[in-house]
N, C-alpha and C. Protein backbone atom coordinates (compact mmCIF):
# COMPACT_ATOMS: atom_id res chain seq x y z
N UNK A 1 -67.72 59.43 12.31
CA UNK A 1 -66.51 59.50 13.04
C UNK A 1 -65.60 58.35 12.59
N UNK A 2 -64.49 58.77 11.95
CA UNK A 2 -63.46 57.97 11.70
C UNK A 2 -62.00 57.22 12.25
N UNK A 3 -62.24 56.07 13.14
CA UNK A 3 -61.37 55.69 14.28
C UNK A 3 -59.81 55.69 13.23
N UNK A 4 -58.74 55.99 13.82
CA UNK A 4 -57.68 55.76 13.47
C UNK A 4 -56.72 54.76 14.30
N UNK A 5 -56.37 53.42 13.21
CA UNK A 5 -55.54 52.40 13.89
C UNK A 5 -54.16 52.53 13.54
N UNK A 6 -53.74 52.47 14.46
CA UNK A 6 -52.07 52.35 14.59
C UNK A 6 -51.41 50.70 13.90
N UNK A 7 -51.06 50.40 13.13
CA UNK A 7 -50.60 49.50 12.75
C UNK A 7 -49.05 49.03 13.02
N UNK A 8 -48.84 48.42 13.91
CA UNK A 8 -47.61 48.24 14.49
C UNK A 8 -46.90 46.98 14.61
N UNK A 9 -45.93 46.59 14.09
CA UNK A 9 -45.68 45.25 13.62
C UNK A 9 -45.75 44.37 12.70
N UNK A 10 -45.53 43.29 12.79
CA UNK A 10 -45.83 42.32 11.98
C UNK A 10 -47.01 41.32 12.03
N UNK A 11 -48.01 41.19 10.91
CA UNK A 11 -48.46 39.78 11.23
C UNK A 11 -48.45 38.53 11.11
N UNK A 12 -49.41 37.90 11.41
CA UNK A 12 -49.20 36.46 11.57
C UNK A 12 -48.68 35.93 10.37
N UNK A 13 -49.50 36.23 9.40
CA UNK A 13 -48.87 35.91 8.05
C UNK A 13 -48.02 36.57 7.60
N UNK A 14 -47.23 37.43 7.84
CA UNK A 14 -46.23 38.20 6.89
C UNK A 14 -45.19 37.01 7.82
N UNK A 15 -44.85 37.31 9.40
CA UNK A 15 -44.17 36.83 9.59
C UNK A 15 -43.65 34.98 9.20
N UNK A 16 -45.03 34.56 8.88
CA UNK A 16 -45.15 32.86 8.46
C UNK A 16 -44.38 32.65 6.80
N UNK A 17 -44.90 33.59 6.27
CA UNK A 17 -44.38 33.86 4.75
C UNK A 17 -42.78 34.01 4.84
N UNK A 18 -42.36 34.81 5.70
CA UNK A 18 -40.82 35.33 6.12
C UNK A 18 -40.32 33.59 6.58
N UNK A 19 -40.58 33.34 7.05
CA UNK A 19 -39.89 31.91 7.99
C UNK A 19 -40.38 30.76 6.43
N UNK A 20 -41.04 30.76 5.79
CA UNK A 20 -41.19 29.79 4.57
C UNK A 20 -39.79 30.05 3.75
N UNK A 21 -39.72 31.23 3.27
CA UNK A 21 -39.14 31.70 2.68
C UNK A 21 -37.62 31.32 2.94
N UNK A 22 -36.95 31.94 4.26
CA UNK A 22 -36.00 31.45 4.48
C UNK A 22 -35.72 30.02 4.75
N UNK A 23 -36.61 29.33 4.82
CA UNK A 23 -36.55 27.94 4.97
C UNK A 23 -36.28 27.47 3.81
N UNK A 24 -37.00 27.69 2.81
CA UNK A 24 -36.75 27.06 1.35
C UNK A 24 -35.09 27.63 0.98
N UNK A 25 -35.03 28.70 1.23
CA UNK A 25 -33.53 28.95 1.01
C UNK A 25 -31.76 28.18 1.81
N UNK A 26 -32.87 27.70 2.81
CA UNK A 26 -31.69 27.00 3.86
C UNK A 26 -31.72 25.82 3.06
N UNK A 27 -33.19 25.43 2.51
CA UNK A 27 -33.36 23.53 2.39
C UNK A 27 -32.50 23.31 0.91
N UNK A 28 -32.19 24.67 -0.16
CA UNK A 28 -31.41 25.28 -1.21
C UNK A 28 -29.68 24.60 -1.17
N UNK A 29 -29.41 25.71 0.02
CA UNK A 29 -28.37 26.33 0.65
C UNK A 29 -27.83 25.10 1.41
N UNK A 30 -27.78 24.25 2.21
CA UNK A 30 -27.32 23.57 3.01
C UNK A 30 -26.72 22.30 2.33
N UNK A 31 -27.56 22.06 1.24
CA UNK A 31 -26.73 20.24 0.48
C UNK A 31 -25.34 21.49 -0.41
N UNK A 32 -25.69 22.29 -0.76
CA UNK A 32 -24.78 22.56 -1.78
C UNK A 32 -23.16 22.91 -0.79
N UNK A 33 -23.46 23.70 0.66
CA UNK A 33 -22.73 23.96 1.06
C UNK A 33 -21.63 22.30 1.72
N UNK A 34 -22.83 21.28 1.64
CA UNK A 34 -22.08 20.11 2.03
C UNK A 34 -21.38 19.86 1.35
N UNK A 35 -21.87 19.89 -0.29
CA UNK A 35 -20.68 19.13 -1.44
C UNK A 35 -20.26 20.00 -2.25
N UNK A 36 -20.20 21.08 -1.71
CA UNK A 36 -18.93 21.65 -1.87
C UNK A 36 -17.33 22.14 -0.80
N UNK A 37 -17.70 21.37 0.90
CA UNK A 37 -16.73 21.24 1.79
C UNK A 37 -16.51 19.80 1.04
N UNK A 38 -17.13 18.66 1.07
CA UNK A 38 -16.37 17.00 0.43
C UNK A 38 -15.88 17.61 -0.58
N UNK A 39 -15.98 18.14 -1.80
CA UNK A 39 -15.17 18.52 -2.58
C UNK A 39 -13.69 19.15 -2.63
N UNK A 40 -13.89 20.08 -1.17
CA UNK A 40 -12.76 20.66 -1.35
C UNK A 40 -11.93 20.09 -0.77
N UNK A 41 -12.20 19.27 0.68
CA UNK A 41 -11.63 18.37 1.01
C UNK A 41 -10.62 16.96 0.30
N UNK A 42 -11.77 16.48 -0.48
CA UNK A 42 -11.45 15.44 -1.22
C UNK A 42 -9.98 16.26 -2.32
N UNK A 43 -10.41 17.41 -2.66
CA UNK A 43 -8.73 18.30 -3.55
C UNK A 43 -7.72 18.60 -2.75
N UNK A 44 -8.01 19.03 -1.13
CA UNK A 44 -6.73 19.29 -0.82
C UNK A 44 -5.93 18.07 -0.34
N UNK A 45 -6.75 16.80 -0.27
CA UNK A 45 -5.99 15.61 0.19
C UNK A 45 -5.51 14.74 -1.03
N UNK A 46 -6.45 15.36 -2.57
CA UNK A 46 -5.05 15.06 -3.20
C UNK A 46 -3.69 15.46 -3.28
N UNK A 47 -4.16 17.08 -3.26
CA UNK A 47 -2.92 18.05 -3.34
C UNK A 47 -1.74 17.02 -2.74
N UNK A 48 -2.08 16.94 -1.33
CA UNK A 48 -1.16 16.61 -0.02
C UNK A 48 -0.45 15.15 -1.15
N UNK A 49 -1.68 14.72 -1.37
CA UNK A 49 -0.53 12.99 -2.12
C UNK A 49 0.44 13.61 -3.37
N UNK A 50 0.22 14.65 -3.62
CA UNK A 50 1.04 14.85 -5.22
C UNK A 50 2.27 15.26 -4.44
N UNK A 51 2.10 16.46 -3.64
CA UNK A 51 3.21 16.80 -2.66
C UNK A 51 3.33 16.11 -2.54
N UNK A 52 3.41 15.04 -1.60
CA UNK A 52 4.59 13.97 -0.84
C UNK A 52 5.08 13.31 -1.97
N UNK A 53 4.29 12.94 -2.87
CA UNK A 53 4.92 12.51 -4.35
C UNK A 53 5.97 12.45 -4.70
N UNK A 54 5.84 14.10 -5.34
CA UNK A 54 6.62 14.94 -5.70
C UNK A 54 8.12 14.83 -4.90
N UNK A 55 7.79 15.32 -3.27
CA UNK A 55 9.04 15.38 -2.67
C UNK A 55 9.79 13.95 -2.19
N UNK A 56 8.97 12.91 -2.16
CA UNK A 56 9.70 11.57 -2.57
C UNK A 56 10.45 11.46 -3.62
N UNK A 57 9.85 12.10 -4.73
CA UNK A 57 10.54 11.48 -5.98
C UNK A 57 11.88 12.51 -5.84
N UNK A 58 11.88 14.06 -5.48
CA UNK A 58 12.89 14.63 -5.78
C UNK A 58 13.97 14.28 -4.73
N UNK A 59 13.82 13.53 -4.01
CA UNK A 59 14.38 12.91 -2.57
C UNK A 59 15.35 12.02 -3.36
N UNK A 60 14.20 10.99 -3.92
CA UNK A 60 15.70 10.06 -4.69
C UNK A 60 16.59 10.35 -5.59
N UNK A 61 16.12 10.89 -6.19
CA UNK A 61 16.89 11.72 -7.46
C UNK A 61 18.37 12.36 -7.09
N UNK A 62 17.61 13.17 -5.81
CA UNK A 62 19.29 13.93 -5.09
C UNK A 62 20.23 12.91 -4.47
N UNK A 63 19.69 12.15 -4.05
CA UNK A 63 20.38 10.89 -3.20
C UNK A 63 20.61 9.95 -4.32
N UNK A 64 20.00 9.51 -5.56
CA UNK A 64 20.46 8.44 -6.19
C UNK A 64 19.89 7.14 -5.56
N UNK A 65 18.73 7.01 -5.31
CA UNK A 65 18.30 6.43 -4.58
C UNK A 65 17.92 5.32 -5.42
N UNK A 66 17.66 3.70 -5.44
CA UNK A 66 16.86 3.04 -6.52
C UNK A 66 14.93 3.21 -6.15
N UNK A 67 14.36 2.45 -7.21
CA UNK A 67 13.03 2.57 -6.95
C UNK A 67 12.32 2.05 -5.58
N UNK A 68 13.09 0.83 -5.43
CA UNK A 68 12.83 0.54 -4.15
C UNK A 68 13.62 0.42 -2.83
N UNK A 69 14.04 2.12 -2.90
CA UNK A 69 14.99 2.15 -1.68
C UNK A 69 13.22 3.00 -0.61
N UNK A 70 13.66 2.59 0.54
CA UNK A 70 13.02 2.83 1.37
C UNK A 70 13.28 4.54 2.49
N UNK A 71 12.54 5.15 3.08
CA UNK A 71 12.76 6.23 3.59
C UNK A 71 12.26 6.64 4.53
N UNK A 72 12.43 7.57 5.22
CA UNK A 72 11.33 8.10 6.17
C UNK A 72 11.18 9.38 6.70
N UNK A 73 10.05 9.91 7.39
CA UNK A 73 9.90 11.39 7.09
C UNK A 73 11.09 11.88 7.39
N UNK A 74 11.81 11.91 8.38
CA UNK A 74 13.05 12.66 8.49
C UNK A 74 14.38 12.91 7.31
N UNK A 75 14.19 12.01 6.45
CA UNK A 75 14.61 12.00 4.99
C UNK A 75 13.89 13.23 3.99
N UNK A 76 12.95 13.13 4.25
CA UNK A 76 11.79 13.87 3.47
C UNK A 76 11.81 15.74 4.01
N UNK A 77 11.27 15.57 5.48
CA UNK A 77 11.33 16.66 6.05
C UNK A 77 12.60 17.47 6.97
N UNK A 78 12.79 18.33 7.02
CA UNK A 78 12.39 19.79 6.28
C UNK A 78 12.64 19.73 4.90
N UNK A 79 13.60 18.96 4.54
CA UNK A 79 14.26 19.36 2.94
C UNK A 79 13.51 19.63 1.81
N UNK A 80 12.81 18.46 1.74
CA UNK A 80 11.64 18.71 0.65
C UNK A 80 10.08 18.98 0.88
N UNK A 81 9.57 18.87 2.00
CA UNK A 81 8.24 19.34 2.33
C UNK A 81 8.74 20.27 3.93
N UNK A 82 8.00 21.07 3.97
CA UNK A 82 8.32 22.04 5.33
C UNK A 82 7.73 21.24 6.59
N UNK A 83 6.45 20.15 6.20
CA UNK A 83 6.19 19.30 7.69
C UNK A 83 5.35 18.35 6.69
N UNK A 84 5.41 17.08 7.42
CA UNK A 84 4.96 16.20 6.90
C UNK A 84 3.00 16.31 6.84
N UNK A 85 2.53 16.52 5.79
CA UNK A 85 1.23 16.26 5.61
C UNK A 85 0.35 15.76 6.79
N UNK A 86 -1.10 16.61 7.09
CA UNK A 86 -2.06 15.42 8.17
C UNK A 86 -3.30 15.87 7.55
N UNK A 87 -4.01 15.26 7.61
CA UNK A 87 -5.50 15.04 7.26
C UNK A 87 -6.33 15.39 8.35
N UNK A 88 -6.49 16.57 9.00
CA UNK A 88 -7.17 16.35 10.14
C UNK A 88 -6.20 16.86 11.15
N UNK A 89 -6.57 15.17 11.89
CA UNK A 89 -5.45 15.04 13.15
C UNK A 89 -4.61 13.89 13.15
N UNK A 90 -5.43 13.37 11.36
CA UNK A 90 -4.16 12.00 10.96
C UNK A 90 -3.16 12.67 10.17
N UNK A 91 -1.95 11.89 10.64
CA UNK A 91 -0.94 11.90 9.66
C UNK A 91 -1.13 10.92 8.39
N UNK A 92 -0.26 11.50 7.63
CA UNK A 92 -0.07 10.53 6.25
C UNK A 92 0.35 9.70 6.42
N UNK A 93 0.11 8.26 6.07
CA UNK A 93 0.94 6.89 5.94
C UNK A 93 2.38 7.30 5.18
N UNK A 94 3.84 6.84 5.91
CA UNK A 94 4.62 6.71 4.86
C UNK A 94 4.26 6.02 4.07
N UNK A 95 5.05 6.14 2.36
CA UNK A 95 4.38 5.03 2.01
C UNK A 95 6.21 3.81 1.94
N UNK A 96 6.09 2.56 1.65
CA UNK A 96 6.96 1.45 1.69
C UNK A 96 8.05 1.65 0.88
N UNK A 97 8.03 2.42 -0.28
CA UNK A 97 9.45 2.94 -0.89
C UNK A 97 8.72 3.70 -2.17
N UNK A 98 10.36 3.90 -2.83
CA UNK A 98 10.11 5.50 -3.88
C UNK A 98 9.13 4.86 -4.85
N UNK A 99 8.69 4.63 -5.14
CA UNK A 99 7.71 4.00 -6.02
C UNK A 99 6.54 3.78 -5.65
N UNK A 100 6.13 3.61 -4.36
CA UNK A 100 5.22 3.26 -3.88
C UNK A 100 3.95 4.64 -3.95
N UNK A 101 2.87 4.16 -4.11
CA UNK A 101 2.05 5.74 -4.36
C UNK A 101 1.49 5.78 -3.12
N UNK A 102 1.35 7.56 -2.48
CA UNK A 102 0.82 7.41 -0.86
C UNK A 102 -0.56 7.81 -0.88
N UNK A 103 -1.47 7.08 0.19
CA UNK A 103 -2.70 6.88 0.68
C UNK A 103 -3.26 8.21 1.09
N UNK A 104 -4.07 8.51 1.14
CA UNK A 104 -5.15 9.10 1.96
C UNK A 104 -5.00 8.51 3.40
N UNK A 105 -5.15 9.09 4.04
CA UNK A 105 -5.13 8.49 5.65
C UNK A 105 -6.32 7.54 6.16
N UNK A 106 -7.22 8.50 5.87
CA UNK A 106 -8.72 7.44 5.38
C UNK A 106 -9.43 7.13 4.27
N UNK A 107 -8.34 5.78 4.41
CA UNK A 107 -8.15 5.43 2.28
C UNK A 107 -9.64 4.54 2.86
N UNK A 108 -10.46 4.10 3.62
CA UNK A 108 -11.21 3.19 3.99
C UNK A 108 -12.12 4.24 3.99
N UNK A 109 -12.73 5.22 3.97
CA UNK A 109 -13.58 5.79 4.00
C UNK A 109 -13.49 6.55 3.05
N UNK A 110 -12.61 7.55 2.46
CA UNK A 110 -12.57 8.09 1.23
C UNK A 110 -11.93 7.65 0.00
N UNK A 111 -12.53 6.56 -0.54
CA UNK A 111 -12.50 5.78 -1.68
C UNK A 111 -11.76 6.71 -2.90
N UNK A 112 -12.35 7.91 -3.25
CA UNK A 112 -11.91 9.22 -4.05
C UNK A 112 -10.53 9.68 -3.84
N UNK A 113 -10.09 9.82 -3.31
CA UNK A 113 -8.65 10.61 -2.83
C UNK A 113 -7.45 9.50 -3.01
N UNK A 114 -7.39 9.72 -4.07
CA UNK A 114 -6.24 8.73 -5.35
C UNK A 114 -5.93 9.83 -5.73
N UNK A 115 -4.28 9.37 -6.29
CA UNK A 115 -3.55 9.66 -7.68
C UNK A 115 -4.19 9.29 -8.39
């Protein structure tokens, strides 16, 4: 007489094998997904410095401005940028005049985010 078993589910080990598995893929998956947010981060807060750059420099140019004439966002904005740059929930440092190159907001913590 031949008993017939119903096999229903998962076992101990399939399911242990399943949870390894995805684990090694998270332990994969998780540094890369970190440095590649600092990365993108660290590009769009250059972007932001070339912009303000940029619309500094074309600021003096229209005005005739010298190198070290001084300004401020309301000079800048709307005309040449649509709103002044923020990092976050920081704003951008003006920077001290047309010549002057502008910061990262957290130039103290992100060493990288230069012209």
């Amino acid at each position: 007489m031949m008993i017939k078993m119903n096999k229903k589910g998962f076992t101990l080990v399939e399911i242990m094998i399943v949870v390894a598995i995805i684990g090694l893929l998270a332990a994969i998956a998780i540094p890369n997904f970190i440095r590649a947010r600092t990365t993108a981060q660290r590009n769009a807060c250059i972007a932001n410095l070339k912009q303000i750059q940029g619309a500094i420099q074309v600021w003096a140019i229209d005005m005739g401005a010298a190198s070290d004439a001084t300004f401020t966002t309301g000079d800048i904005v709307p005309n040449y940028l649509k709103a002044w740059p923020r990092e976050g929930t920081v704003s951008y440092p003006v920077p001290a005049n047309v010549n002057a190159t502008p910061v990262c907001p957290n130039a103290a913590t992100n060493t990288d985010h230069v012209l």
